[in-house]
Protein backbone atom coordinates (compact mmCIF):
# COMPACT_ATOMS: atom_id res chain seq x y z
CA UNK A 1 19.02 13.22 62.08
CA UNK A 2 22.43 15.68 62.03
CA UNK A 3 21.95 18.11 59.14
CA UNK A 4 25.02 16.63 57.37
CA UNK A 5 23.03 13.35 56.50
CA UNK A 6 19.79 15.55 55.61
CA UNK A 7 21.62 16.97 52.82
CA UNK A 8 22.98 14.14 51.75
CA UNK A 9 19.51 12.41 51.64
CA UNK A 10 18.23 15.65 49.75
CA UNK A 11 21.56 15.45 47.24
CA UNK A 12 20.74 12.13 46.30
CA UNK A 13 17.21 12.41 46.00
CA UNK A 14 17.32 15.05 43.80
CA UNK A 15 20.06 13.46 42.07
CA UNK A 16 17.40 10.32 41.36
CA UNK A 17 14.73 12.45 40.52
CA UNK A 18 12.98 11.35 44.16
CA UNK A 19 10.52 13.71 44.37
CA UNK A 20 7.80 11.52 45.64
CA UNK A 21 8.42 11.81 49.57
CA UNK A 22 9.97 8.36 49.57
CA UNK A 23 13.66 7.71 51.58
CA UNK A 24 14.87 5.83 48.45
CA UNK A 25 14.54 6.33 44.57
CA UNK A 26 12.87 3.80 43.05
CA UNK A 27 15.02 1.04 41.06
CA UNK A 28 14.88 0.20 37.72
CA UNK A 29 12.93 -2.95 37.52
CA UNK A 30 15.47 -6.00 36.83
CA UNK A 31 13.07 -6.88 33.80
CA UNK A 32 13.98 -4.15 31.99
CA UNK A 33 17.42 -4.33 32.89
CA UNK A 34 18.27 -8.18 32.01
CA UNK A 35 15.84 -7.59 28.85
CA UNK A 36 17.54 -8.55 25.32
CA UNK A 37 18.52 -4.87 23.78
CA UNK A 38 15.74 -4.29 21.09
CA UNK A 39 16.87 -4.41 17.05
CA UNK A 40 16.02 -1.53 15.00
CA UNK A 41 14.03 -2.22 12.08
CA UNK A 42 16.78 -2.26 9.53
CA UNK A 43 18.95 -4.70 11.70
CA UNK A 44 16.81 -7.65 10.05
CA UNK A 45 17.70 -6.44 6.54
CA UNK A 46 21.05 -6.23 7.32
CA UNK A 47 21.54 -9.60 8.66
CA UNK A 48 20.20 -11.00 5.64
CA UNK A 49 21.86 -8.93 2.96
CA UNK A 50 25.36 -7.85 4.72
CA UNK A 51 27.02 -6.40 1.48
CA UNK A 52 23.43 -3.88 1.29
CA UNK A 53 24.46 -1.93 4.25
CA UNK A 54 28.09 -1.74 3.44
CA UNK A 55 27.66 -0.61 0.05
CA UNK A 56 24.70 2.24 1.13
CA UNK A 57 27.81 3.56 3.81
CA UNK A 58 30.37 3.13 0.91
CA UNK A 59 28.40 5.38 -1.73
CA UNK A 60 27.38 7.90 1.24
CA UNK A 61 30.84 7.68 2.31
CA UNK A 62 32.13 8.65 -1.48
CA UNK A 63 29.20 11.27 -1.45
CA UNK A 64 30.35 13.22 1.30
CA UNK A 65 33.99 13.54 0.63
CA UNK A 66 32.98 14.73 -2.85
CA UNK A 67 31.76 17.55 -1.37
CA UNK A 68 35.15 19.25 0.14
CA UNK A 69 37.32 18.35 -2.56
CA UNK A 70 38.01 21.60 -4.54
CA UNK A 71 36.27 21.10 -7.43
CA UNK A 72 33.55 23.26 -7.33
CA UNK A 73 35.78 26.11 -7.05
CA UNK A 74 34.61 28.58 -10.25
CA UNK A 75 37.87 31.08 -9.94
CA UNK A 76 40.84 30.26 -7.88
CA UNK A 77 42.57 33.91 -8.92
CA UNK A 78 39.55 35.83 -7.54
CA UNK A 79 39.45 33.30 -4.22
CA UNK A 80 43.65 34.42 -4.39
CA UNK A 81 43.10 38.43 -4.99
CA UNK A 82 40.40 37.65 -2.17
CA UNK A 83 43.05 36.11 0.10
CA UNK A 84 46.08 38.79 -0.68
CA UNK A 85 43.16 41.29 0.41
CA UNK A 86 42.57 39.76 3.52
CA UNK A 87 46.35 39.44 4.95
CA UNK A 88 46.91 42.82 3.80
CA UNK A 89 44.03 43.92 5.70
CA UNK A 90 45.02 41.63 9.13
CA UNK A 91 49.06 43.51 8.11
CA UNK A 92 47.58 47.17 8.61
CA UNK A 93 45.42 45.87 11.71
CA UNK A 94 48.16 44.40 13.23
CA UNK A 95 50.38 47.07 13.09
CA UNK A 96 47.61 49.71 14.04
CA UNK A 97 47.77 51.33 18.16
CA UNK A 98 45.31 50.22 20.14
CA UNK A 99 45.50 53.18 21.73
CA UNK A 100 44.93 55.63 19.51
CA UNK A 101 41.39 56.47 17.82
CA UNK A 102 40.60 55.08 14.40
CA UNK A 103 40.09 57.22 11.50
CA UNK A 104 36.80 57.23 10.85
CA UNK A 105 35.23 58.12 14.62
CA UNK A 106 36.41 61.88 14.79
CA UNK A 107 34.33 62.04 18.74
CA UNK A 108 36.30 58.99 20.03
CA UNK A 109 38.80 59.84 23.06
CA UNK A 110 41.96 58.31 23.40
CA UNK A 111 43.28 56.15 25.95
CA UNK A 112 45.97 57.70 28.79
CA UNK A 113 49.32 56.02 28.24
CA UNK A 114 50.67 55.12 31.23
């Protein structure tokens, strides 16, 4: 056997999981795969009472969206003051040499310009 088709044969088994010796992986039996899928639980319920199910995902629906909507907000001018902060702060860091040291690390050497 060329070494070419040995690796393959080692690819592929360790692909399948083959770890038993065997040439081939084993199949999945063709019970299992022409079995009817199995139901959750709750599939039962649902086929019986349609409108149940689509009125639980409505209410969760409306739960969930209540949650991002703004209104829990206590003080929009301090979230604004909070805001103005921050872009002032990203201003003075953008304009800032990257080269140069920063303030408050008096040891810290600069970079050579080029």
């Amino acid at each position: 056997m060329d070494l070419a088709r040995m690796i393959g044969i080692a690819a592929l088994a360790a692909l399948a999981g083959c770890d038993d010796g065997r040439d081939y992986p084993a199949l999945m039996p063709t019970d299992r795969l022409l079995a009817q899928p199995a139901l959750p639980g709750h599939a039962a319920d649902a086929a019986r009472v349609p409108t149940a199910a689509t009125e639980a995902l409505e209410a969760r629906s409306r739960a969930l969206s209540g949650r991002g909507s703004g209104a829990g907000v206590a003080d929009a001018a301090a979230l604004d003051r909070r805001a103005q902060a921050l872009r002032a702060r990203a201003k003075a860091l953008s304009q800032r040499r990257l080269d140069a040291c920063p303030e408050d690390q008096p040891d810290c050497t600069p970079a050579a310009t080029e």
